[in-house]
N, C-alpha and C. Protein backbone atom coordinates (compact mmCIF):
# COMPACT_ATOMS: atom_id res chain seq x y z
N UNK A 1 167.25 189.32 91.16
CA UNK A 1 168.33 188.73 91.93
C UNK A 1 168.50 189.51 93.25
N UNK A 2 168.65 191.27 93.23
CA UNK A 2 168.96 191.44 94.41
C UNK A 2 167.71 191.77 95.42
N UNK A 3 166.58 191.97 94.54
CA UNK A 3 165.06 191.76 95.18
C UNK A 3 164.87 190.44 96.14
N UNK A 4 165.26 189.35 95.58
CA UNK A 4 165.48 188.16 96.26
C UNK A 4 166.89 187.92 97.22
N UNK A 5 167.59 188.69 97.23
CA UNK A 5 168.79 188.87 98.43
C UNK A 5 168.18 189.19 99.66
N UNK A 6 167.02 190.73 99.09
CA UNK A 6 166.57 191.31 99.98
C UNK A 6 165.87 190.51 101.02
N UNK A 7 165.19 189.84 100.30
CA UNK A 7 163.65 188.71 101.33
C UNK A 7 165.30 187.65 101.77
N UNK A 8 165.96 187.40 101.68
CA UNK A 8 166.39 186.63 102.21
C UNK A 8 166.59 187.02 103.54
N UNK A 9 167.57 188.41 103.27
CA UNK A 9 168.10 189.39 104.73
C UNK A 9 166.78 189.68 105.28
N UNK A 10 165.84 190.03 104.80
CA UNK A 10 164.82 189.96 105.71
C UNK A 10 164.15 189.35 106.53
N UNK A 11 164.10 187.93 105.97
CA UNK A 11 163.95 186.76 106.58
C UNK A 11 164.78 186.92 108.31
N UNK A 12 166.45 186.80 107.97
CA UNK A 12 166.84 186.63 108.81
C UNK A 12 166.85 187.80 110.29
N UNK A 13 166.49 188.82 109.67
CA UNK A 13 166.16 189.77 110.43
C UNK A 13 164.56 189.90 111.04
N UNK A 14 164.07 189.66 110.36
CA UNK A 14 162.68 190.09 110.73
C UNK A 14 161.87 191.16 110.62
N UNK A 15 162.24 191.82 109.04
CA UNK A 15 161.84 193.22 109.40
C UNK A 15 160.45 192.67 108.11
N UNK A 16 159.61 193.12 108.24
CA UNK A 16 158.21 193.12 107.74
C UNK A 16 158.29 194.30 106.61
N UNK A 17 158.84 196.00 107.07
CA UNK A 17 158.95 196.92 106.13
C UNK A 17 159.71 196.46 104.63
N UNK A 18 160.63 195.29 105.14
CA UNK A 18 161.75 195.38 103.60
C UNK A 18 161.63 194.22 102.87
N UNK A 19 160.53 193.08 103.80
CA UNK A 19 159.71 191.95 102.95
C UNK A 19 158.75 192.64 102.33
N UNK A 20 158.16 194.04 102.63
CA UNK A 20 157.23 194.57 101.98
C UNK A 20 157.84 195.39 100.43
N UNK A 21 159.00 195.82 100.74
CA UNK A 21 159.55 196.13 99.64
C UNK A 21 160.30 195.42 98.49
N UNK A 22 161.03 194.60 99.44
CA UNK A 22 161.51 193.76 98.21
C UNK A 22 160.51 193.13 97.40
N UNK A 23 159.08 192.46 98.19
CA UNK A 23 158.37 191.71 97.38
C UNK A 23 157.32 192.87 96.26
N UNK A 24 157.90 194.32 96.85
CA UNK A 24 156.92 195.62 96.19
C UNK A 24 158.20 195.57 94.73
N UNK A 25 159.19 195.79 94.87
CA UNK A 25 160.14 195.21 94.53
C UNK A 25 160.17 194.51 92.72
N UNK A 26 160.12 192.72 93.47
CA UNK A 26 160.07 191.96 92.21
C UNK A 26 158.79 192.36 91.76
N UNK A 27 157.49 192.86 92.29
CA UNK A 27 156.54 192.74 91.59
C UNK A 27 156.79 193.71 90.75
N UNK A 28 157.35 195.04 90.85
CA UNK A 28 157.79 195.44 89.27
C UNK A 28 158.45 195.13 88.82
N UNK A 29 159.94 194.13 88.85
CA UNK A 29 160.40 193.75 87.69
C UNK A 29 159.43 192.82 87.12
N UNK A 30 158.52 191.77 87.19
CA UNK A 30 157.91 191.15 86.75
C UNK A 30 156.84 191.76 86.07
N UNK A 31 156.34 193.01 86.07
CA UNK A 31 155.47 193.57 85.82
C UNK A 31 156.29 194.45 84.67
N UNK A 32 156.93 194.79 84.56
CA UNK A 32 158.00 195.49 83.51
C UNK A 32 158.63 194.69 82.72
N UNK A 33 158.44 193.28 83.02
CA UNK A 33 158.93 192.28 82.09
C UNK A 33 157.51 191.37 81.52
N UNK A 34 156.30 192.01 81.40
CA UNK A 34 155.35 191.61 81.22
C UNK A 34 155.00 190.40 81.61
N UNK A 35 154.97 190.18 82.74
CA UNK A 35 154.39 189.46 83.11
C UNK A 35 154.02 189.19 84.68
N UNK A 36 152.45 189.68 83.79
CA UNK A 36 151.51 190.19 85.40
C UNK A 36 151.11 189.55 86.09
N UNK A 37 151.04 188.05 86.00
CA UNK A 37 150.98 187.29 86.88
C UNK A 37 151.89 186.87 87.97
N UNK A 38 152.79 186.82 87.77
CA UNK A 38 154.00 186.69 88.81
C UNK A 38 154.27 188.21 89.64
N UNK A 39 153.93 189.16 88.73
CA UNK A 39 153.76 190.57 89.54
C UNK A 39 152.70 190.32 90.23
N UNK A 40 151.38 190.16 90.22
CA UNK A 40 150.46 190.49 90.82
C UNK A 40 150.68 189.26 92.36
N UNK A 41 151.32 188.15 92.27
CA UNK A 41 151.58 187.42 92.93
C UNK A 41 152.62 188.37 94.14
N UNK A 42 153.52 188.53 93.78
CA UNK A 42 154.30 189.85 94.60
C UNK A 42 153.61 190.92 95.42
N UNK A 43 152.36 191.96 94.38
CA UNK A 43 152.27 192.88 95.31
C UNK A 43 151.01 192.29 95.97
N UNK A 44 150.55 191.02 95.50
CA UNK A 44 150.36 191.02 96.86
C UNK A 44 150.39 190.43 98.25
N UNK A 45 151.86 189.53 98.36
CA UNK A 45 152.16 189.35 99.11
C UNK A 45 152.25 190.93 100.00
N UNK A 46 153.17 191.66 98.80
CA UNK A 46 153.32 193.14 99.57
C UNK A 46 152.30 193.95 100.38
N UNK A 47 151.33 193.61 99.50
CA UNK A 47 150.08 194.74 99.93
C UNK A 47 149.65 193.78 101.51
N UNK A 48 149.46 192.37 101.61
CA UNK A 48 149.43 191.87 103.11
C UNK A 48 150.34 192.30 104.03
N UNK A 49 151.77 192.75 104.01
CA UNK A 49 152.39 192.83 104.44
C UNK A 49 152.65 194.72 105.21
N UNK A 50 151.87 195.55 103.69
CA UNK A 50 151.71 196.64 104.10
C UNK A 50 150.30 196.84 105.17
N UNK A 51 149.49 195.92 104.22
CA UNK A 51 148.11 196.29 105.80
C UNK A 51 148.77 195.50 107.19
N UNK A 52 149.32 194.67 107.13
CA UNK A 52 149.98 194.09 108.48
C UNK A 52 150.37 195.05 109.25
N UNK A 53 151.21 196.15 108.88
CA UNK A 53 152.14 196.89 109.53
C UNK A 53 151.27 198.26 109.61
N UNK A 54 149.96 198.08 108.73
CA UNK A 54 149.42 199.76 108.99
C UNK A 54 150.20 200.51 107.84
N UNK A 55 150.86 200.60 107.02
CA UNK A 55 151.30 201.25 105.85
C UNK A 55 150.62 201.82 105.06
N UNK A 56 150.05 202.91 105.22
CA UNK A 56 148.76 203.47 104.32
C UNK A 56 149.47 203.98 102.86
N UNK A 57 150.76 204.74 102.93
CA UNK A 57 151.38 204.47 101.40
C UNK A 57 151.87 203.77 101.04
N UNK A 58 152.44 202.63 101.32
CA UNK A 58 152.76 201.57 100.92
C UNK A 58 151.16 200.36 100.38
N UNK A 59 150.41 200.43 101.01
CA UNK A 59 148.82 200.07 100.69
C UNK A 59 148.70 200.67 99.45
N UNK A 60 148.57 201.82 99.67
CA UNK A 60 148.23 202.85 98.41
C UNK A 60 148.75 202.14 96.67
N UNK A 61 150.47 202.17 97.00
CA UNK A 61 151.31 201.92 96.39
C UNK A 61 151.04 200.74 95.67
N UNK A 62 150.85 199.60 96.28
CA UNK A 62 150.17 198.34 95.94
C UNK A 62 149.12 198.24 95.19
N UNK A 63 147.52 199.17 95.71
CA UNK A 63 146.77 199.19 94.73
C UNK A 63 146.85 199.78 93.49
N UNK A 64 147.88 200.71 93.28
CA UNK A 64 148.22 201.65 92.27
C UNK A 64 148.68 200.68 91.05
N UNK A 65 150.00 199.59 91.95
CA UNK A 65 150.04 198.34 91.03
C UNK A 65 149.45 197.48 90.38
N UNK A 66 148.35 197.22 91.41
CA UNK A 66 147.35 196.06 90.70
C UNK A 66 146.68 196.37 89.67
N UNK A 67 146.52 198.53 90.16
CA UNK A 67 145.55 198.88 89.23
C UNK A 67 146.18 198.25 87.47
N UNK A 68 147.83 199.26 87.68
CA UNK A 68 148.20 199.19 86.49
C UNK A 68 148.23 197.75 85.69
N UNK A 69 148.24 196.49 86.37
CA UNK A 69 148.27 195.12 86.03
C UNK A 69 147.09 195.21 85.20
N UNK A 70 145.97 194.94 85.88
CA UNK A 70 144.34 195.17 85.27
C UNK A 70 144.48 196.00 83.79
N UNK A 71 145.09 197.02 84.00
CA UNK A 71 144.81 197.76 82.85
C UNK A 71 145.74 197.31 81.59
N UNK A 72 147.38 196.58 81.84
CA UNK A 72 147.93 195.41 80.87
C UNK A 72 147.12 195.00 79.96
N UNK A 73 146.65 194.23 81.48
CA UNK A 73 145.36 193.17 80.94
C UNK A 73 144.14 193.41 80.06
N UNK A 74 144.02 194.61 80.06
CA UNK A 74 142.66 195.19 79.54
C UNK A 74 141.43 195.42 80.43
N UNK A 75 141.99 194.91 81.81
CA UNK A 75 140.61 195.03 82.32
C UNK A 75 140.77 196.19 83.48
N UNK A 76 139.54 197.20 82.57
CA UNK A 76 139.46 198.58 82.72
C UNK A 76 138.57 198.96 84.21
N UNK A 77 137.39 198.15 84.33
CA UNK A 77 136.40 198.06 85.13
C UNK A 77 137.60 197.90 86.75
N UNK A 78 138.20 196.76 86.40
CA UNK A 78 139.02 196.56 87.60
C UNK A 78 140.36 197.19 88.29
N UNK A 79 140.96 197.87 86.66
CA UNK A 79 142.01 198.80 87.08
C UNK A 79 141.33 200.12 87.65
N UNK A 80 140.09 200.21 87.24
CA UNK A 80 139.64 201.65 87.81
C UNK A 80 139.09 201.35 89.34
N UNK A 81 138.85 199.96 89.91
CA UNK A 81 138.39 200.00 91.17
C UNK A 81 139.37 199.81 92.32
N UNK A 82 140.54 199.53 91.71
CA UNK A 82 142.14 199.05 92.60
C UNK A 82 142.60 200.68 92.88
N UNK A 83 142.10 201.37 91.33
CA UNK A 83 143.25 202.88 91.10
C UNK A 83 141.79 203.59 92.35
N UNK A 84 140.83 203.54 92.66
CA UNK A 84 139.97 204.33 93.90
C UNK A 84 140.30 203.56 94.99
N UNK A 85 140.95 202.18 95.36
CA UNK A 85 141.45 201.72 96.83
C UNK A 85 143.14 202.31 96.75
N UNK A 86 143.36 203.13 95.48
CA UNK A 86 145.02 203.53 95.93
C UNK A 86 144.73 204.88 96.28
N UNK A 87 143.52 205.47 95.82
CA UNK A 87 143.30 206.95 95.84
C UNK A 87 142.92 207.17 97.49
N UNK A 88 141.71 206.13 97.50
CA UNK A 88 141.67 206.31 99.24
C UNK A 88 142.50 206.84 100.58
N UNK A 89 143.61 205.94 99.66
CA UNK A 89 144.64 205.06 100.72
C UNK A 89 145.97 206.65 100.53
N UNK A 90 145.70 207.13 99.65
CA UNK A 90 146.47 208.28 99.41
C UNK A 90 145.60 209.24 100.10
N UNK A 91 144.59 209.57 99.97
CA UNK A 91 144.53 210.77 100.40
C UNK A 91 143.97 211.02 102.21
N UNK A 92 144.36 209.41 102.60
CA UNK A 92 144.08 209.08 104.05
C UNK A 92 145.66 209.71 104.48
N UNK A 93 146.70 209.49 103.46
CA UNK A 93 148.12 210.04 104.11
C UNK A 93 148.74 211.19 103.48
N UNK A 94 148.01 211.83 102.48
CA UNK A 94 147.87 213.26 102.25
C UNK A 94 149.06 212.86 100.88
N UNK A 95 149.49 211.60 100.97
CA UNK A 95 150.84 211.78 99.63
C UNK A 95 150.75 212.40 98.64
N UNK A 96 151.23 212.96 98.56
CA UNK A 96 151.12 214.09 96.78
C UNK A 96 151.49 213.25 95.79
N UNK A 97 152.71 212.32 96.07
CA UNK A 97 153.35 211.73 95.16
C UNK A 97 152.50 210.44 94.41
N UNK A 98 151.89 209.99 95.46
CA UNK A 98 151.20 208.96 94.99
C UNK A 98 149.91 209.43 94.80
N UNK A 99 149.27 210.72 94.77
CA UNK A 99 148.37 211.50 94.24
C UNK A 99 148.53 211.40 92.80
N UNK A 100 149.80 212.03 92.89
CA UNK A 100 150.86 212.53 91.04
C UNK A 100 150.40 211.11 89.90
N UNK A 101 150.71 209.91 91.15
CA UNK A 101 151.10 208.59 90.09
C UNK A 101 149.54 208.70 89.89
N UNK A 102 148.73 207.94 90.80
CA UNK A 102 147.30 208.23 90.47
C UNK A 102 146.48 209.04 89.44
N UNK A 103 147.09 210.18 89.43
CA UNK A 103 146.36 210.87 88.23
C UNK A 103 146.62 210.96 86.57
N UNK A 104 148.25 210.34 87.43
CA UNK A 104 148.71 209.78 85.71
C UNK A 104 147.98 208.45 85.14
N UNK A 105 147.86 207.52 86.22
CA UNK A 105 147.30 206.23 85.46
C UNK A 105 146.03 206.41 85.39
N UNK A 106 144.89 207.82 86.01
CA UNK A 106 143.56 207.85 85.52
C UNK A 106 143.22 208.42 84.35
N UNK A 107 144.35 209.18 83.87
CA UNK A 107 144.28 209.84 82.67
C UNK A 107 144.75 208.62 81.74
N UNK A 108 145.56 207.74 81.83
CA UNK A 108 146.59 206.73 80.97
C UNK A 108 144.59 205.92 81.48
N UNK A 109 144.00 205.25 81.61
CA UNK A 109 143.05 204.06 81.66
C UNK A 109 141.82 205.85 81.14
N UNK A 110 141.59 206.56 81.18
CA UNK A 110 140.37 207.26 80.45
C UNK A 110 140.67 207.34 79.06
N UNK A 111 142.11 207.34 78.35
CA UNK A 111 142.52 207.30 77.59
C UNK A 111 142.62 206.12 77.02
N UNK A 112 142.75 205.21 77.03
CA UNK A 112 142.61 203.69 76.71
C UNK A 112 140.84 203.04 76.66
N UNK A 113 139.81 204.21 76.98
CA UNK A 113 138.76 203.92 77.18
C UNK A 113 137.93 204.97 76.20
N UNK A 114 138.43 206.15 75.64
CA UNK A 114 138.39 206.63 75.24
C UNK A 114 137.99 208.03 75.44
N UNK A 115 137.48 207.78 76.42
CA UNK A 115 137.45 209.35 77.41
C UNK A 115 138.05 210.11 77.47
N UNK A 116 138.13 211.32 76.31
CA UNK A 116 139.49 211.78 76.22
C UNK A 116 139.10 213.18 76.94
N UNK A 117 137.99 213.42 77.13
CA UNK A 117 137.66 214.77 77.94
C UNK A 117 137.82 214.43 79.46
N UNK A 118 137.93 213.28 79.61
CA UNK A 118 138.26 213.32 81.15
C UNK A 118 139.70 212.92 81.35
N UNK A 119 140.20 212.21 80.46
CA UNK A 119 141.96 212.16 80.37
C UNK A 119 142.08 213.54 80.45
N UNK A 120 141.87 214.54 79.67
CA UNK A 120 142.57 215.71 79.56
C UNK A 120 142.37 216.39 80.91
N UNK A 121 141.33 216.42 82.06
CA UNK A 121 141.00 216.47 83.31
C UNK A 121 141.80 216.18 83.84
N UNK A 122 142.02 214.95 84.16
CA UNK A 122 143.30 214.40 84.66
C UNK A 122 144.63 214.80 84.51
N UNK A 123 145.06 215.12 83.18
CA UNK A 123 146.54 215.52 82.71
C UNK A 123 146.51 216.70 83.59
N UNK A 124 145.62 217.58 83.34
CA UNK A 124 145.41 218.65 84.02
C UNK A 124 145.58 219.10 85.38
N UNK A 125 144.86 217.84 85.98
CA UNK A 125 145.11 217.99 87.53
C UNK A 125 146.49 217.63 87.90
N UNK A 126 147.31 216.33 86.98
CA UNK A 126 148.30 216.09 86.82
C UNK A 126 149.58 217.36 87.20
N UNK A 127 149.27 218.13 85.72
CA UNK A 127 150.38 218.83 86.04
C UNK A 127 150.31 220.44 86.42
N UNK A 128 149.02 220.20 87.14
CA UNK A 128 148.70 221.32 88.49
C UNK A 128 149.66 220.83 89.58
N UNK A 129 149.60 219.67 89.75
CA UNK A 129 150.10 219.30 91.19
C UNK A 129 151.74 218.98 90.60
N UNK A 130 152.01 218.62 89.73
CA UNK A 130 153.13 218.54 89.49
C UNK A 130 153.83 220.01 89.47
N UNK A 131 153.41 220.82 89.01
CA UNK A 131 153.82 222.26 88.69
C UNK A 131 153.86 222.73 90.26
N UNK A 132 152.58 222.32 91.19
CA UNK A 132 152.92 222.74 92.68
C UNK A 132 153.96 222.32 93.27
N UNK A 133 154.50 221.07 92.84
CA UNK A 133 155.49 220.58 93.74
C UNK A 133 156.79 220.96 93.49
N UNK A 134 156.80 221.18 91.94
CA UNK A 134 158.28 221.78 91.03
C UNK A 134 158.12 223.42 92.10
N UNK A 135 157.29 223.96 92.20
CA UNK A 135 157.52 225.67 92.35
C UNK A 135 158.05 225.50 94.26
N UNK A 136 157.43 224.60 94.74
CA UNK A 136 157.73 224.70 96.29
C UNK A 136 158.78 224.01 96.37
N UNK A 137 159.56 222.93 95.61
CA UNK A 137 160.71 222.54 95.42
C UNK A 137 161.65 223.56 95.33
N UNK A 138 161.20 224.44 94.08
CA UNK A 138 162.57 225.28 93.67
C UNK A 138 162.52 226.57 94.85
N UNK A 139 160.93 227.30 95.54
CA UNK A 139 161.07 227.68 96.51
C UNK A 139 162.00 227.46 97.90
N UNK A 140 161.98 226.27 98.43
CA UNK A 140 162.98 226.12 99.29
C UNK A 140 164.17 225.85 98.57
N UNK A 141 164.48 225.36 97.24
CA UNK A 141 166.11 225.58 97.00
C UNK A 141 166.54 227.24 96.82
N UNK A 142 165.77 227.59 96.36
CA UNK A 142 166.00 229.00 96.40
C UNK A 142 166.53 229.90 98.07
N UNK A 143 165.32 229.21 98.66
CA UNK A 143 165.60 229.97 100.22
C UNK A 143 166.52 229.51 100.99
N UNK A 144 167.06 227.87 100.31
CA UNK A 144 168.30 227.31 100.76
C UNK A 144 169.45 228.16 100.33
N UNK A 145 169.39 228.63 98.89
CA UNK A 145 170.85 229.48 98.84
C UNK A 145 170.40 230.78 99.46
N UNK A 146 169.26 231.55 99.50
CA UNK A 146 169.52 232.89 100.01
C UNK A 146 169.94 232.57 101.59
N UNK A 147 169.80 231.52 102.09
CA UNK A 147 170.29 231.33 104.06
C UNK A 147 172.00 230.92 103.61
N UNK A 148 172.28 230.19 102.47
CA UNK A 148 173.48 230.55 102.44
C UNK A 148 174.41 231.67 102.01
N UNK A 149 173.63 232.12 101.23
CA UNK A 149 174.46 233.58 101.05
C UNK A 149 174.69 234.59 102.43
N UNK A 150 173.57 234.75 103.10
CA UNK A 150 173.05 235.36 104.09
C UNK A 150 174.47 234.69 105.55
N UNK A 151 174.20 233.67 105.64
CA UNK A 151 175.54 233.22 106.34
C UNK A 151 177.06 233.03 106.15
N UNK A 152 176.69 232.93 104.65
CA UNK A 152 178.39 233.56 104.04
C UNK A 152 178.80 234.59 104.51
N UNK A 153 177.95 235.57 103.83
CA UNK A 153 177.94 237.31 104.40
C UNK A 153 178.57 237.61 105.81
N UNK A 154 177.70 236.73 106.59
CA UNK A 154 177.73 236.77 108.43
C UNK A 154 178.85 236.72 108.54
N UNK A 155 179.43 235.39 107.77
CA UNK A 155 180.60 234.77 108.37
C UNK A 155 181.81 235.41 107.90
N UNK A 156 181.52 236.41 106.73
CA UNK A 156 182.51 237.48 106.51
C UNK A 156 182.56 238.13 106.64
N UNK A 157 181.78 239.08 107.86
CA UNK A 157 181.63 240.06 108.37
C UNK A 157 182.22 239.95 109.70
N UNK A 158 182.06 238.52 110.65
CA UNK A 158 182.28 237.92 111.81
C UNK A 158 184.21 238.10 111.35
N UNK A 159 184.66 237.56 110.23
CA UNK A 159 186.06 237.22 110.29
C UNK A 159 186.49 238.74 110.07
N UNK A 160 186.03 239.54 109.29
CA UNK A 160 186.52 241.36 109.39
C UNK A 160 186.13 242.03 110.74
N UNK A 161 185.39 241.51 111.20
CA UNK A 161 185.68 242.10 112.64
C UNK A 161 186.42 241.59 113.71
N UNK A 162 186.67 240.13 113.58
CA UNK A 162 187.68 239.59 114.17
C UNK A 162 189.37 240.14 113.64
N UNK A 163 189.31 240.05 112.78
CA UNK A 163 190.39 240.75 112.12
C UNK A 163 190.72 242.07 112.87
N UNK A 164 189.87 243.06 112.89
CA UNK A 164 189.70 244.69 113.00
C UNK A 164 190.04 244.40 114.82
N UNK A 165 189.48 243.37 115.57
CA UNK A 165 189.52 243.78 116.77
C UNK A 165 190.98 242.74 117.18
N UNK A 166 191.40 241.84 116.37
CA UNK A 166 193.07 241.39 116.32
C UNK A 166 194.14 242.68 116.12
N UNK A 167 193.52 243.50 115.06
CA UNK A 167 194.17 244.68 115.05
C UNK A 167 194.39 245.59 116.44
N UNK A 168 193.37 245.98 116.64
CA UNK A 168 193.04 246.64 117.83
C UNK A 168 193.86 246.52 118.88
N UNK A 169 194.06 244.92 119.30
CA UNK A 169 194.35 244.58 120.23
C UNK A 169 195.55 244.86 120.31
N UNK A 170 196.07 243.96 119.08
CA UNK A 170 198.02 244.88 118.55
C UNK A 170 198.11 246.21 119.13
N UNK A 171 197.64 247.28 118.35
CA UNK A 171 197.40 248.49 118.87
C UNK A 171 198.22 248.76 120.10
N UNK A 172 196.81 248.43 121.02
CA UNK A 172 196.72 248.53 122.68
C UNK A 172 198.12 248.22 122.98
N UNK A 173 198.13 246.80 122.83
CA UNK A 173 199.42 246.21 123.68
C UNK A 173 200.76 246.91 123.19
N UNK A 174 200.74 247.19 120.99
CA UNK A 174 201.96 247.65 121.34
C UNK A 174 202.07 249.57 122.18
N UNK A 175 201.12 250.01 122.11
CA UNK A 175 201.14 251.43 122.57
C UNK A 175 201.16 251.28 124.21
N UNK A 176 200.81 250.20 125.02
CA UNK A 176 201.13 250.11 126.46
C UNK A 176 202.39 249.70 126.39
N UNK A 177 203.18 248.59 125.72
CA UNK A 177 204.79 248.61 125.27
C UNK A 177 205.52 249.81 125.22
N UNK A 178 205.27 250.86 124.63
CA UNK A 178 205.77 252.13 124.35
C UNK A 178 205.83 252.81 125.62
N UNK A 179 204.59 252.71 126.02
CA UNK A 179 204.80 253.69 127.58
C UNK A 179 204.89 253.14 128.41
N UNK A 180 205.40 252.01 128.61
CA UNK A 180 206.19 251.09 129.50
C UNK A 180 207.83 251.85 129.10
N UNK A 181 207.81 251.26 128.37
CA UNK A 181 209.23 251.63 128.04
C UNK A 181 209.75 252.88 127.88
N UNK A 182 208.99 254.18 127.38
CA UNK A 182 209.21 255.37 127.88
C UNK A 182 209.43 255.53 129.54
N UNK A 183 208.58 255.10 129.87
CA UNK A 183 208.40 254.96 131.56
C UNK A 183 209.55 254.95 131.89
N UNK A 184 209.91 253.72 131.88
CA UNK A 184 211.39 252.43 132.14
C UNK A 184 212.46 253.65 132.03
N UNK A 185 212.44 254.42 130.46
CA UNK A 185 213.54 255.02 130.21
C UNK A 185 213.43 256.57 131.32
N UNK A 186 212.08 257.26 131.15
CA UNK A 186 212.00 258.19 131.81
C UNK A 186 212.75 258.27 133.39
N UNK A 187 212.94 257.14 134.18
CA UNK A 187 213.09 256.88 135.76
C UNK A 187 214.70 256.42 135.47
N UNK A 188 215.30 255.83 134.71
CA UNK A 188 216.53 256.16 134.39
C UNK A 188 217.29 257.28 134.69
């Protein structure tokens, strides 16, 4: 329903990126509701729509789909030649992510084929790259709180010295008060 809102607003707009998605879109609900024909009808309206625009992960993305359709289907020969036009198309735009999906569905179709020494290859490379992306993930959250601690710090060091030189200033003015007014009284 709101996959089909989308192509509508798109329609009226004209944007090519969100006819590419919405129709990327229904083709997985249809494909998650088994039935790969009406999916495969979708991505690939999508996948025209992504080579239209030059979309090399969104391309990618598409063949990754068809692959997985093929392999529904049983047909192994063809999910494995869609899953090397998504691999291409990935590693023309360096995506990790759609690297990640890729190596899951080559291990999920070696496994369904029975290749279990090269599934386990796959899992492998799987969760190499998955494990790379978890550690450089938690790396920058990590270096995200040490820049906030680090500027907390600053910023409580900035307000104690603002403080210390509010003091200060008191000081000054009231001790020039004093010898004003000694003054004042002295010439009396």
């Amino acid at each position: 329903k709101y996959f089909k809102q989308s192509i509508v607003i798109a329609e009226k707009i004209y944007n090519l990126i969100w006819y590419a998605v919405a129709y990327s879109g229904l083709g997985q609900v249809y494909l998650n509701s088994n039935q790969p024909a009406q999916a495969r009808l979708y991505f690939n309206k999508a996948l025209n729509l992504y080579t239209k625009i030059n979309d090399k992960v969104g391309i990618s993305e598409m063949y990754h789909m068809i692959s997985k359709i093929h392999a529904k289907k049983g047909g192994l020969d063809s999910a494995f030649f869609f899953l090397a036009l998504s691999k291409k198309s990935a590693e023309a735009t360096g995506s990790r992510e759609r690297k990640l999906d890729n190596f899951k569905l080559q291990e999920e179709l070696y496994t369904l084929l029975g290749k279990y020494d090269s599934a386990l290859y796959y899992k492998s490379k799987f969760m190499e790259l998955h494990d790379n992306m978890f550690n450089e993930s938690m790396v920058r959250t990590l270096s995200n709180i040490e820049l906030k601690i680090s500027e907390e710090e600053a910023l409580r060091v900035l307000a104690a010295k603002d403080n210390l030189i509010k003091r200060k200033t008191f000081q000054t003015y009231f001790l020039i008060a004093v010898v004003l007014i000694v003054l004042i009284f002295s010439f009396i």
